[in-house]
N, C-alpha and C. Protein backbone atom coordinates (compact mmCIF):
# COMPACT_ATOMS: atom_id res chain seq x y z
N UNK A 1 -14.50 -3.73 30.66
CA UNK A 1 -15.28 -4.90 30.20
C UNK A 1 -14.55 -5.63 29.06
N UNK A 2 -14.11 -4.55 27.86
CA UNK A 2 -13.38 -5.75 27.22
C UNK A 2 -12.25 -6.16 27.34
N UNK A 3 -11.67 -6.07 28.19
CA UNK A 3 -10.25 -6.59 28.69
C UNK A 3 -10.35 -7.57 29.39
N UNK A 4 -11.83 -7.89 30.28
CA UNK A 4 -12.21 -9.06 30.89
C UNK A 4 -12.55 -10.36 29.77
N UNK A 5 -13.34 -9.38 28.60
CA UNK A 5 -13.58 -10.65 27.42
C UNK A 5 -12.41 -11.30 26.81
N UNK A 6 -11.14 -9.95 26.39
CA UNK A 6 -10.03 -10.34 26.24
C UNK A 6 -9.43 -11.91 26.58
N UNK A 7 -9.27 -11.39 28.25
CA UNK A 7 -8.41 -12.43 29.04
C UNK A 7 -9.24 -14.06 28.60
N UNK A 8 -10.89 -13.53 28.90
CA UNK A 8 -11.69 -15.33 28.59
C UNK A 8 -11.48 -15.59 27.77
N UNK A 9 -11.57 -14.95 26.33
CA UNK A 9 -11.58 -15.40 25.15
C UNK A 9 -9.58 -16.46 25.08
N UNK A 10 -8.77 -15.39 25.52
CA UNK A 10 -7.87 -16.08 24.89
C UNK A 10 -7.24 -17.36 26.01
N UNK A 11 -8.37 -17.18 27.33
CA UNK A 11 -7.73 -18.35 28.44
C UNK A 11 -8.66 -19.67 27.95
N UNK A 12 -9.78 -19.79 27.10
CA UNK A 12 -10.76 -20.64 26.76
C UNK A 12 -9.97 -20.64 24.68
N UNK A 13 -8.48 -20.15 24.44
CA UNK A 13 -8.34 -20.49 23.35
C UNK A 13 -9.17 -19.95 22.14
N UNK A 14 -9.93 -19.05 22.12
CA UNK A 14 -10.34 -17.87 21.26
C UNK A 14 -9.44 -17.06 20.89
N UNK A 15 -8.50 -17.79 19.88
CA UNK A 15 -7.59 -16.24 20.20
C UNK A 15 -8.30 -15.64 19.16
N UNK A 16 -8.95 -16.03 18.25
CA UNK A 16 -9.34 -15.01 17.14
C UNK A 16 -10.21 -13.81 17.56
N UNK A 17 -11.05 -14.18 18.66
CA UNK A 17 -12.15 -13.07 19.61
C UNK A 17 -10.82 -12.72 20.17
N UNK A 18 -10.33 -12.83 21.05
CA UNK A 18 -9.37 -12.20 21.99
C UNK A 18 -8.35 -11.07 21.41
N UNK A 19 -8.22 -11.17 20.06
CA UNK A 19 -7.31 -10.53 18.74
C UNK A 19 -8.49 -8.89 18.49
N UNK A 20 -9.65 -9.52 17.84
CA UNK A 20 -10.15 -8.71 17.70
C UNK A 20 -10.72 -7.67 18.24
N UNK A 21 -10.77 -8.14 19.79
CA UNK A 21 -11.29 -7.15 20.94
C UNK A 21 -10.28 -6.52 21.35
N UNK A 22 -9.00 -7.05 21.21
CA UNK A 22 -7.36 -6.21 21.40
C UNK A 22 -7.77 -5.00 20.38
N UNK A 23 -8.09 -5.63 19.04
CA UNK A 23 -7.72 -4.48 18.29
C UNK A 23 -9.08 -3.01 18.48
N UNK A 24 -10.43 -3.64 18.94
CA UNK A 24 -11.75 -2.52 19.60
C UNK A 24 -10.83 -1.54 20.44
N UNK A 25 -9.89 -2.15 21.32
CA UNK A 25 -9.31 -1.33 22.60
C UNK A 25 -8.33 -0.79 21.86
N UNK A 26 -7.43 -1.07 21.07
CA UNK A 26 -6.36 0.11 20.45
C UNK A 26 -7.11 0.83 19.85
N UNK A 27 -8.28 0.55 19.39
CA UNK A 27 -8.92 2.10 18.00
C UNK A 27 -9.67 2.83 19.38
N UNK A 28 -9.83 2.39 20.22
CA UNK A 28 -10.53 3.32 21.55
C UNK A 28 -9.27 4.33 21.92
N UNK A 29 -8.18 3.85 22.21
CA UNK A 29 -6.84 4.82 22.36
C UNK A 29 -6.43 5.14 21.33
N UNK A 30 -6.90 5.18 19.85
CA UNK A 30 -6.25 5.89 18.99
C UNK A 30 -7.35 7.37 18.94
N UNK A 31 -8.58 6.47 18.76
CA UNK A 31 -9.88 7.61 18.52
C UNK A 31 -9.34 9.22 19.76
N UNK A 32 -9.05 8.60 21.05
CA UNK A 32 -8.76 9.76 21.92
C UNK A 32 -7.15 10.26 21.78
N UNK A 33 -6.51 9.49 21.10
CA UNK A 33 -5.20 10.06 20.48
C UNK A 33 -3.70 9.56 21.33
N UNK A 34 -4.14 8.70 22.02
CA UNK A 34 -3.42 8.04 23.03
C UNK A 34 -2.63 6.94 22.56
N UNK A 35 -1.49 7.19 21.61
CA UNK A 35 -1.21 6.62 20.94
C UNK A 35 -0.43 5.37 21.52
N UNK A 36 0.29 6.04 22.52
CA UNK A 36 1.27 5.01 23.30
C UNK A 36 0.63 4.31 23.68
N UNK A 37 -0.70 4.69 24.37
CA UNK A 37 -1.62 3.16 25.01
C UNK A 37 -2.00 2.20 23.63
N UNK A 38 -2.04 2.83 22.49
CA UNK A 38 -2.39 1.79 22.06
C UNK A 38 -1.82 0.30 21.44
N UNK A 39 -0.52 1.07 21.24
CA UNK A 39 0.51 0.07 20.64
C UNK A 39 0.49 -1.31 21.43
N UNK A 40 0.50 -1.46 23.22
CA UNK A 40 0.45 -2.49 23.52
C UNK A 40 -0.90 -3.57 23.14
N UNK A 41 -1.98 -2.95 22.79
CA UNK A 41 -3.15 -3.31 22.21
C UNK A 41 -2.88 -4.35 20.72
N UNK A 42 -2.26 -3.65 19.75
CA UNK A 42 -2.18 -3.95 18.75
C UNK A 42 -1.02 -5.03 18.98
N UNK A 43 0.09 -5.03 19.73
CA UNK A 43 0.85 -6.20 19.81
C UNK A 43 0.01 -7.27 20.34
N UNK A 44 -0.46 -6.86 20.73
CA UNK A 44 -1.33 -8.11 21.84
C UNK A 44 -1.99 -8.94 20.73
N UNK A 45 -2.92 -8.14 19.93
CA UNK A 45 -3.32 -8.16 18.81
C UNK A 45 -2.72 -9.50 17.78
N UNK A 46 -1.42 -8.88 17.34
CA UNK A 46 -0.46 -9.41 16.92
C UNK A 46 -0.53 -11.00 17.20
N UNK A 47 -0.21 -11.29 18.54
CA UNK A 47 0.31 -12.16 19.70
C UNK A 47 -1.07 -13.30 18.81
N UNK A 48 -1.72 -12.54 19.32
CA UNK A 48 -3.34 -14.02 19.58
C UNK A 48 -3.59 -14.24 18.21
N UNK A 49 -3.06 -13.57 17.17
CA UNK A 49 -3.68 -13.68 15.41
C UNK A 49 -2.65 -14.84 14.86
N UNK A 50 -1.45 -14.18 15.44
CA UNK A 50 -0.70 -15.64 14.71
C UNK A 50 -0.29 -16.74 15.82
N UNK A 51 -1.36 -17.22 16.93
CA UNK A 51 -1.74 -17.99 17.37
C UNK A 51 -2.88 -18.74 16.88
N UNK A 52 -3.22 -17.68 16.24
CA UNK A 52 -5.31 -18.31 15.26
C UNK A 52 -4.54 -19.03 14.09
N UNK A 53 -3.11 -18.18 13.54
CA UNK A 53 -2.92 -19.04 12.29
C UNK A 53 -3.14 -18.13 11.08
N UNK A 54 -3.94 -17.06 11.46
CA UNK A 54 -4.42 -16.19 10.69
C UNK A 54 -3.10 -14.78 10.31
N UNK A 55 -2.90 -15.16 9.42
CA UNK A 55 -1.54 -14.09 8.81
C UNK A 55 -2.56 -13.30 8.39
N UNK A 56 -3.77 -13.37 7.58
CA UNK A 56 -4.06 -12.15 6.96
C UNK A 56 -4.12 -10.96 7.44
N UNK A 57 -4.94 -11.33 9.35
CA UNK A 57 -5.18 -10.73 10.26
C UNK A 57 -4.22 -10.54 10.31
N UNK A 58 -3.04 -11.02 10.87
CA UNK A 58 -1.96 -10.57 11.40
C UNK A 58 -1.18 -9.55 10.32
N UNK A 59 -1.09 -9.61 9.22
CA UNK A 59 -0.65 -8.26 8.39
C UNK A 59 -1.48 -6.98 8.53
N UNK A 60 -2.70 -6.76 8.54
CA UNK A 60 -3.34 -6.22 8.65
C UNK A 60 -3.29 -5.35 10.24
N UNK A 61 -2.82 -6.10 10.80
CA UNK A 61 -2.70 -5.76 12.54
C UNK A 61 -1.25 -4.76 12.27
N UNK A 62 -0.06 -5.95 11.54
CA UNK A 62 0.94 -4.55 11.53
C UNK A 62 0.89 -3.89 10.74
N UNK A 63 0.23 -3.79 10.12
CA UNK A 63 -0.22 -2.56 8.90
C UNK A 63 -0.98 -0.97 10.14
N UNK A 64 -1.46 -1.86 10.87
CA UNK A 64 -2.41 -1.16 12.15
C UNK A 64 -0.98 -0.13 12.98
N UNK A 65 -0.20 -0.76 13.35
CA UNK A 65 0.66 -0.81 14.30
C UNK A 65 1.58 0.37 13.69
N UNK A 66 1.65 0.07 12.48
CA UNK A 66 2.99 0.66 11.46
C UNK A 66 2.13 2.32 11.27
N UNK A 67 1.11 2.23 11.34
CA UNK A 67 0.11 3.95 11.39
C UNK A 67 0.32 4.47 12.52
N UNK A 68 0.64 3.59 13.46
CA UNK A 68 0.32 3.85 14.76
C UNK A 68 1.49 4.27 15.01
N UNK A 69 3.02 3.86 14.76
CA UNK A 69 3.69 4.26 15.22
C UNK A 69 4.09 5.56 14.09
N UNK A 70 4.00 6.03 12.94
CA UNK A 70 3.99 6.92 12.14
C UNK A 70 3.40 8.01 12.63
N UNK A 71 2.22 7.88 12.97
CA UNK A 71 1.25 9.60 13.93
C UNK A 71 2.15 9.64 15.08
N UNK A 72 3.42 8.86 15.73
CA UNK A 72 4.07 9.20 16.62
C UNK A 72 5.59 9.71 16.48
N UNK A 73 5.55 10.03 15.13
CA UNK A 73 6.38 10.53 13.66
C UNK A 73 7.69 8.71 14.32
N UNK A 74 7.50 7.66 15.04
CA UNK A 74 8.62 6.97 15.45
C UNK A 74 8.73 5.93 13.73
N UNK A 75 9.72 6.34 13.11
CA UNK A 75 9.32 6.43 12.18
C UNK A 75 10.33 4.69 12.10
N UNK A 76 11.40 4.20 12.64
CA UNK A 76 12.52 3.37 12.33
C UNK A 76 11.15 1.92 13.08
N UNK A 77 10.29 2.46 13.94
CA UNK A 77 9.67 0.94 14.43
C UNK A 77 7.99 1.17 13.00
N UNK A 78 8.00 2.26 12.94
CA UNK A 78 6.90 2.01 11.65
C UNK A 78 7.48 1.51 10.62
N UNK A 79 8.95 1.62 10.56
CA UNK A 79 9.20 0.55 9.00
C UNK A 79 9.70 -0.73 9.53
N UNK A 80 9.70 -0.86 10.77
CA UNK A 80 9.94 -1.99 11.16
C UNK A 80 8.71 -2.96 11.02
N UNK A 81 8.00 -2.29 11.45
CA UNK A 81 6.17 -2.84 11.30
C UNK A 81 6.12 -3.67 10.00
N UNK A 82 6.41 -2.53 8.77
CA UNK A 82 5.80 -2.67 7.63
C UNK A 82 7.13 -3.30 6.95
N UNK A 83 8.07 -3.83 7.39
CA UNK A 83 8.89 -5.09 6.73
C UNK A 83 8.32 -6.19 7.12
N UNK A 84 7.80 -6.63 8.48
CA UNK A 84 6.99 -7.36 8.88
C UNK A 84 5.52 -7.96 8.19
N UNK A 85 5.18 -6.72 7.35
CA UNK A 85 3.91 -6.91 6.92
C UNK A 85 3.86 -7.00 4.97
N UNK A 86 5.29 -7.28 4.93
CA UNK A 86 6.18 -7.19 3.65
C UNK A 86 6.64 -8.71 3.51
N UNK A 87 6.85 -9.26 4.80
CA UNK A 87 7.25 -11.01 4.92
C UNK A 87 6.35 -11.04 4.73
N UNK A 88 5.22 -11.08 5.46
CA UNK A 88 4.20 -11.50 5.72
C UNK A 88 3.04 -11.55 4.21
N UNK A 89 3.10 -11.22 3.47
CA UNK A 89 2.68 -10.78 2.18
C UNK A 89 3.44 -11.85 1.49
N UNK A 90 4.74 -11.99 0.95
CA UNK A 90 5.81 -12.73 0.34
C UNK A 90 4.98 -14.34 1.08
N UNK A 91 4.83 -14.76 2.52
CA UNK A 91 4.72 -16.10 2.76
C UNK A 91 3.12 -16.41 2.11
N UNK A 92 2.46 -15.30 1.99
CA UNK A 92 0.88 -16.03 1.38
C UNK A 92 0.79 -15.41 0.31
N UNK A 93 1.48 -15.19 -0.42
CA UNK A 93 1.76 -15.17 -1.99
C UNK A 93 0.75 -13.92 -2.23
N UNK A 94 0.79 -12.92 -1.73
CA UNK A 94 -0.13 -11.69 -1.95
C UNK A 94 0.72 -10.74 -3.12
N UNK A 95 0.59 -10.54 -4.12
CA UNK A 95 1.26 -9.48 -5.12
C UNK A 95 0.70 -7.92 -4.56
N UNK A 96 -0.72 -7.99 -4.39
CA UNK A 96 -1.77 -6.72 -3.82
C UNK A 96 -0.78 -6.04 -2.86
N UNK A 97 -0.68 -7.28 -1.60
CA UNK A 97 -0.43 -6.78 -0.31
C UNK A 97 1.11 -6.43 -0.25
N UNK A 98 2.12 -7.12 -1.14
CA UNK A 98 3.65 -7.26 -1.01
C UNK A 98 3.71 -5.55 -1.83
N UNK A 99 2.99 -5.54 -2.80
CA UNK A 99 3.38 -4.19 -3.55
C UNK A 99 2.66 -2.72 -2.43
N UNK A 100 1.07 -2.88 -1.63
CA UNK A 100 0.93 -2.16 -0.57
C UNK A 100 2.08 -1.44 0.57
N UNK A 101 2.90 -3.19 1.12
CA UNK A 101 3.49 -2.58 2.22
C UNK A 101 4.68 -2.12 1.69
N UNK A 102 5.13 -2.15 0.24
CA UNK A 102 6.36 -1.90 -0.02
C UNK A 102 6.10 0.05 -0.05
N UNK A 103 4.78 0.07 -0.54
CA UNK A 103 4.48 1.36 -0.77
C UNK A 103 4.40 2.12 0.65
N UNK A 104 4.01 1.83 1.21
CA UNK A 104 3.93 2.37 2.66
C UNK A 104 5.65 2.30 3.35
N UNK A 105 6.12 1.28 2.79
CA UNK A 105 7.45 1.57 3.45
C UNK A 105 7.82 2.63 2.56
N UNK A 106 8.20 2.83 1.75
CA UNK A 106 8.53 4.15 0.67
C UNK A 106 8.16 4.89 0.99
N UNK A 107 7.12 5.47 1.10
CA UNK A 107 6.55 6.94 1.81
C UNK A 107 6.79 7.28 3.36
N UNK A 108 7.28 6.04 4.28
CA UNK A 108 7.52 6.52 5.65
C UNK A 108 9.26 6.37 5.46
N UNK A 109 9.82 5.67 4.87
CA UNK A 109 11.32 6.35 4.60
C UNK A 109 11.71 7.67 4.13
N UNK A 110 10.47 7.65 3.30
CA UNK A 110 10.85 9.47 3.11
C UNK A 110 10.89 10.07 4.01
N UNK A 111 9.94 10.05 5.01
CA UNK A 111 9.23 10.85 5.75
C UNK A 111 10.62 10.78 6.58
N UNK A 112 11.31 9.78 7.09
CA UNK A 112 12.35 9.58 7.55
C UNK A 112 13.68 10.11 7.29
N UNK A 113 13.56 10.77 5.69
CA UNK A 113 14.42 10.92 5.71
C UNK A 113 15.31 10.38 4.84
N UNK A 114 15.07 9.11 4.62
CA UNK A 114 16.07 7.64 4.46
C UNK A 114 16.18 7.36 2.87
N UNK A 115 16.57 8.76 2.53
CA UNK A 115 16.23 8.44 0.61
C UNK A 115 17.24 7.01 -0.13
N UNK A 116 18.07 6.81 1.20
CA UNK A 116 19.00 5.85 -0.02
C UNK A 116 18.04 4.43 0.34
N UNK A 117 17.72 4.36 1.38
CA UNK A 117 16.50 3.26 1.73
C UNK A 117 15.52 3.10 0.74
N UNK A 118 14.55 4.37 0.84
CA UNK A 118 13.83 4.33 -0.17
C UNK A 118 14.43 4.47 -1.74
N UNK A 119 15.12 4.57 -1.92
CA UNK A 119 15.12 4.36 -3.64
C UNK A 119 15.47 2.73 -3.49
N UNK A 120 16.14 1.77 -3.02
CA UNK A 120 15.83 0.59 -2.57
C UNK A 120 14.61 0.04 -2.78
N UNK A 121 13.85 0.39 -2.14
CA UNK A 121 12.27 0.18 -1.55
C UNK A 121 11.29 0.53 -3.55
N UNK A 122 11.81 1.71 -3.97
CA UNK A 122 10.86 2.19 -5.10
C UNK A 122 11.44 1.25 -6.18
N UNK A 123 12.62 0.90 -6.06
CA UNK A 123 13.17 0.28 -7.24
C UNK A 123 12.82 -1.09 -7.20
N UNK A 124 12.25 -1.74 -6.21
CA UNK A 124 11.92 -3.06 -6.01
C UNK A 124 10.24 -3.12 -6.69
N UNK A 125 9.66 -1.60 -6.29
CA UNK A 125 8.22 -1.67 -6.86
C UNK A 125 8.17 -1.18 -8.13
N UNK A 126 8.93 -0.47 -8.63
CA UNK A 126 9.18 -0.53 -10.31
C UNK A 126 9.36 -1.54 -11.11
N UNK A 127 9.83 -2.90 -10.05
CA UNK A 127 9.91 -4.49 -10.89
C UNK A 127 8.80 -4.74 -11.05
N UNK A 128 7.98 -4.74 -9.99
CA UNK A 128 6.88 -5.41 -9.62
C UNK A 128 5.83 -4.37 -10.74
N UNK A 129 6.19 -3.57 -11.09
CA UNK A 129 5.01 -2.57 -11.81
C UNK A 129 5.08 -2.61 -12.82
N UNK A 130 6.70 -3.16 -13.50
CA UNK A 130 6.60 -3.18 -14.73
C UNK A 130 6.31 -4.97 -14.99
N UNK A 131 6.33 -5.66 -13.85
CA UNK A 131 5.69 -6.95 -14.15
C UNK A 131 4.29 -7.47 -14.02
N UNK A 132 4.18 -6.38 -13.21
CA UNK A 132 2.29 -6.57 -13.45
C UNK A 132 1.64 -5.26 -14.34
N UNK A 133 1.93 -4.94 -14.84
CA UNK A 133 1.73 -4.18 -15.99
C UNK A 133 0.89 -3.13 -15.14
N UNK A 134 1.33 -2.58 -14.46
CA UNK A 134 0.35 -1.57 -13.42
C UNK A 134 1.13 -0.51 -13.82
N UNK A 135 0.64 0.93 -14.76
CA UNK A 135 1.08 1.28 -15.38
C UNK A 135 1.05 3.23 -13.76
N UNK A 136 -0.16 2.94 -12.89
CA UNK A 136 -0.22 3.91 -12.03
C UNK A 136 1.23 3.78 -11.08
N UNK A 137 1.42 2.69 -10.92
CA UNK A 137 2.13 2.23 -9.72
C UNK A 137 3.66 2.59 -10.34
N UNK A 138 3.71 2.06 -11.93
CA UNK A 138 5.18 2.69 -12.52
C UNK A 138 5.38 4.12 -12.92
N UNK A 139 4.04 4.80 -12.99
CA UNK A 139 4.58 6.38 -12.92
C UNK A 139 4.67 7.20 -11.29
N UNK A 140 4.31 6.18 -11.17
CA UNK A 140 4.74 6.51 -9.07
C UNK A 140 6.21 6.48 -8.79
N UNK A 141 6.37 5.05 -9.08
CA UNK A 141 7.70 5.09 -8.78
C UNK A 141 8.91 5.61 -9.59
N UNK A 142 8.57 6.30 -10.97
CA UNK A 142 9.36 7.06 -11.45
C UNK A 142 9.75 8.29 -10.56
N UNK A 143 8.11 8.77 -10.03
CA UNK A 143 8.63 10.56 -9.45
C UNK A 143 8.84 10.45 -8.27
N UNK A 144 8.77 9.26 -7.19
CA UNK A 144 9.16 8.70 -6.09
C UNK A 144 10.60 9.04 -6.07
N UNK A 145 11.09 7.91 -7.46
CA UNK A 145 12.97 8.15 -7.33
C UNK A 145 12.83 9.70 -7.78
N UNK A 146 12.70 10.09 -8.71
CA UNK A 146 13.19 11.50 -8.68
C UNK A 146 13.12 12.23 -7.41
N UNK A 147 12.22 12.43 -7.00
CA UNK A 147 12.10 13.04 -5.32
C UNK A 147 13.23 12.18 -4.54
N UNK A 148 13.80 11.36 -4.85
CA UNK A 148 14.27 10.57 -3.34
C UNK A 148 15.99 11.16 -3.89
N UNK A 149 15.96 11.06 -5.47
CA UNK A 149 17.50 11.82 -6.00
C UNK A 149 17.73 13.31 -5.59
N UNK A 150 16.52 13.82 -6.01
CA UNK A 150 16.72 14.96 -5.97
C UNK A 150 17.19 15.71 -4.37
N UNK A 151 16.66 14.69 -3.13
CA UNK A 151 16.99 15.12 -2.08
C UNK A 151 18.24 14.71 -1.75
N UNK A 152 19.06 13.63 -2.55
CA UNK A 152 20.35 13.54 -2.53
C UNK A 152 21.22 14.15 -3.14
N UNK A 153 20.66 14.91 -4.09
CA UNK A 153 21.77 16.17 -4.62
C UNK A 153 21.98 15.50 -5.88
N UNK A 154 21.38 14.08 -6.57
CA UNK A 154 21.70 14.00 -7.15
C UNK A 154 20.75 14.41 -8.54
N UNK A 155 21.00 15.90 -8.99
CA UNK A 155 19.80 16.68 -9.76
C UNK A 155 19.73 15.83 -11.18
N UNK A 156 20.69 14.91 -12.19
CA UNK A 156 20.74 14.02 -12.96
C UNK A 156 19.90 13.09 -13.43
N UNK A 157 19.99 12.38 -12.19
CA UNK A 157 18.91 11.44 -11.76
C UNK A 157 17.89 12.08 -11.62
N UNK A 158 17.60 12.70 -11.03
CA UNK A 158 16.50 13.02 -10.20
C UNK A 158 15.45 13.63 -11.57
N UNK A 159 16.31 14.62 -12.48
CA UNK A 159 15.43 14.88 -13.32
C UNK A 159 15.17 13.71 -14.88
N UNK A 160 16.24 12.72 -14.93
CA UNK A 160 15.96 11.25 -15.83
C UNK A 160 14.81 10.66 -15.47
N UNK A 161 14.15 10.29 -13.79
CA UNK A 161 13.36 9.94 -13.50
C UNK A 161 11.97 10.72 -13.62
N UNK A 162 12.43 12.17 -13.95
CA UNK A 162 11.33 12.81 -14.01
C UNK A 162 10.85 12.84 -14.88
N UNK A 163 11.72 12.60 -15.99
CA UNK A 163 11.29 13.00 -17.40
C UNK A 163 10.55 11.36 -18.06
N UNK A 164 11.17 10.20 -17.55
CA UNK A 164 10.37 9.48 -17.83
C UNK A 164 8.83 9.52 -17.39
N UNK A 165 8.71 9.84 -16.20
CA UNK A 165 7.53 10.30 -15.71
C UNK A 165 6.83 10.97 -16.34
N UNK A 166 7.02 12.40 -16.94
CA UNK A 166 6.47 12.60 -17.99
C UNK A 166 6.14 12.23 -19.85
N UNK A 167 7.02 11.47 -19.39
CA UNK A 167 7.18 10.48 -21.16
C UNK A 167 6.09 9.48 -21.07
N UNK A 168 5.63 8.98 -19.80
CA UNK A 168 4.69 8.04 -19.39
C UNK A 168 3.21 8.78 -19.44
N UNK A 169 3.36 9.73 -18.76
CA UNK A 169 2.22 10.67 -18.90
C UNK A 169 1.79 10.80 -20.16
N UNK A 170 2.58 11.42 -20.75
CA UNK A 170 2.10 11.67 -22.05
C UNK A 170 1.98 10.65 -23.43
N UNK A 171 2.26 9.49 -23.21
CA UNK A 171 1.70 8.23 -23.52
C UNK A 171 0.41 8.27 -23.33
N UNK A 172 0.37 7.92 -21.91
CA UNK A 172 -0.71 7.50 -21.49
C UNK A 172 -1.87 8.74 -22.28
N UNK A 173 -1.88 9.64 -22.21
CA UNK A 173 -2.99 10.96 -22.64
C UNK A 173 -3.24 10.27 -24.11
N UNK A 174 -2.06 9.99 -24.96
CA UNK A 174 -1.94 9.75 -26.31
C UNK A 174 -2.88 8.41 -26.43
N UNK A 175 -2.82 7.20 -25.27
CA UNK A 175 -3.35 5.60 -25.34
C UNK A 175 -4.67 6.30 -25.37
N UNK A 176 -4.89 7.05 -24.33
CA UNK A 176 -6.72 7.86 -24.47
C UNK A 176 -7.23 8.49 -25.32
N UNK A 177 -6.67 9.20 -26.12
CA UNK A 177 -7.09 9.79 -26.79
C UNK A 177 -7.44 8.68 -28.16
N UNK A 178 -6.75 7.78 -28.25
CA UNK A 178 -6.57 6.54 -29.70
C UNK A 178 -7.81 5.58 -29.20
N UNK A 179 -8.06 5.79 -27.31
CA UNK A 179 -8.99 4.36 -27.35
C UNK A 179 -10.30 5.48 -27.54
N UNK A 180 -10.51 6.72 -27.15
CA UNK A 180 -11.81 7.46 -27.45
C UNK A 180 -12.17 7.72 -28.98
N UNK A 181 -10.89 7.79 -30.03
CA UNK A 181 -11.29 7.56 -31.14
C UNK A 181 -11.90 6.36 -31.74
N UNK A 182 -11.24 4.97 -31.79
CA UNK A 182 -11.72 3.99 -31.92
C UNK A 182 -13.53 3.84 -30.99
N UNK A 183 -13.73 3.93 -30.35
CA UNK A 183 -14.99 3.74 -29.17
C UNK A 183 -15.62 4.47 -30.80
N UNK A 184 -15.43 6.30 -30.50
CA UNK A 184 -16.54 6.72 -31.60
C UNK A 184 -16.81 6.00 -32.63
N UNK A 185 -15.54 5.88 -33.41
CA UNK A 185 -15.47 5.03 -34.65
C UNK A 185 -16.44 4.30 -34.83
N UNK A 186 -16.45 3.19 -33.97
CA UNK A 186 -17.36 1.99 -33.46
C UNK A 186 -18.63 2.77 -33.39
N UNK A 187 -18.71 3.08 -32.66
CA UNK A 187 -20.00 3.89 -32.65
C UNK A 187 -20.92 4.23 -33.84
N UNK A 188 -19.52 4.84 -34.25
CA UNK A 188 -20.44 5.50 -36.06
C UNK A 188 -20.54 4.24 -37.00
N UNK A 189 -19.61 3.01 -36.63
CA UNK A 189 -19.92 2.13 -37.25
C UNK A 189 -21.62 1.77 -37.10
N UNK A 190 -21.71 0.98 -35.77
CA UNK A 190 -23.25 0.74 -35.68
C UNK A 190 -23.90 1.56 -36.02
N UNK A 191 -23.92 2.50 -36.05
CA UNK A 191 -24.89 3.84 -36.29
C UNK A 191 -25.43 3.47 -38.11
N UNK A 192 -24.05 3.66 -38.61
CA UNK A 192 -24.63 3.29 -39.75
C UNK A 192 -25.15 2.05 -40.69
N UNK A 193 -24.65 0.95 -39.42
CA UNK A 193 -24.82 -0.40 -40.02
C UNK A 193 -26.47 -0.62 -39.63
N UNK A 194 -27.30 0.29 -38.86
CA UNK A 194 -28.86 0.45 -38.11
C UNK A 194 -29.47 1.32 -39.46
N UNK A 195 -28.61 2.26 -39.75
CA UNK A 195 -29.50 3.55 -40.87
C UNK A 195 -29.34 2.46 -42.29
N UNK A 196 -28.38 1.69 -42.36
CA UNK A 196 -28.91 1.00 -43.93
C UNK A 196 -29.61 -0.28 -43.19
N UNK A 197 -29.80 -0.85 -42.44
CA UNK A 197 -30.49 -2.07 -42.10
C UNK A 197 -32.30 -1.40 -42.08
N UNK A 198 -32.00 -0.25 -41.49
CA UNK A 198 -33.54 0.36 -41.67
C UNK A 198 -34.42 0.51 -43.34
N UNK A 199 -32.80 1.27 -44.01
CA UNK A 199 -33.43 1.52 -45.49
C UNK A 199 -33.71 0.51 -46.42
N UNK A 200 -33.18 -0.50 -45.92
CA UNK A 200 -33.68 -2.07 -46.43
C UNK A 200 -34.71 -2.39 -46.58
């Protein structure tokens, strides 16, 4: 049945229905684990979204695609996916989505294998982390590179990156501990600015 809505939707120029019922039928072959059936789903997918015009959809589709081919460990067309969904981010000015797929490419290069790729990939989101002041995302990509050195033998690196990692950490414990003092502080301020406003 929905492969019949499919075909109407996108022969009557729906591609946005015709997209989304592609993508009902790939999560039907993923749910039963049928992974290969589903990929042609999600291209299809693909096909009719950036016919709608709709990139958001369409990142989101290879974001779909790039999982899809990862549970099939095919790991060189899942980062193929997710460079795709890395343009695609860069043309509608997404910082969220460009720093997402960069992250997802980083973790399936590992998975790959591909440490000189990924330290590439982490060192591009260490710009981006130390320019958006995203302080989670830059102690990521500290122990990211260390893991990606360390599997290159290069133990140097691998433990420089680590140690900043922990130099960050332990900042950060130190920023908490200074903003829970101040909070009390405050606290005891009003507290006592209420006990003499009372004895007044």
């Amino acid at each position: 049945q929905l492969e019949k809505e499919v075909k109407a939707a996108a022969k009557s120029k729906n591609y946005t229905t015709a997209a989304q019922k592609s993508i009902q039928l790939a999560e039907l072959q993923i749910n039963a684990k049928a992974y290969s059936k589903a990929i042609p789903y999600f291209e299809q997918a693909i096909k009719y979204y950036k016919s709608a015009g709709d990139i958001k959809a369409t990142y989101e589709s290879y974001k779909l695609l790039a999982s899809t081919y990862k549970s099939q460990k095919n790991y060189s067309k899942s980062i193929s996916s997710l460079q795709e969904c890395y343009q695609l981010a860069l043309t509608f000015h997404e910082p969220t989505l460009s720093i997402e797929s960069l992250e997802l490419t980083g973790q399936v290069q590992m998975l790959a294998r591909q440490f000189k790729e990924a330290i590439t990939t982490w060192d591009k989101l260490l710009v981006l982390a130390i320019e958006s002041k995203n302080d989670a995302l830059h102690q990521q990509s500290y122990q990211q590179l260390a893991a990606c050195y360390d599997a290159l033998g290069n133990k140097t690196k691998g433990n420089a990156y680590r140690e900043l990692s922990n130099q960050m950490a332990e900042t950060q414990k130190a920023d908490l501990k200074e903003k829970e003092r101040i909070a009390n502080l405050t606290k005891d301020v009003a507290k006592a600015k209420k006990e003499i406003a009372a004895a007044n």
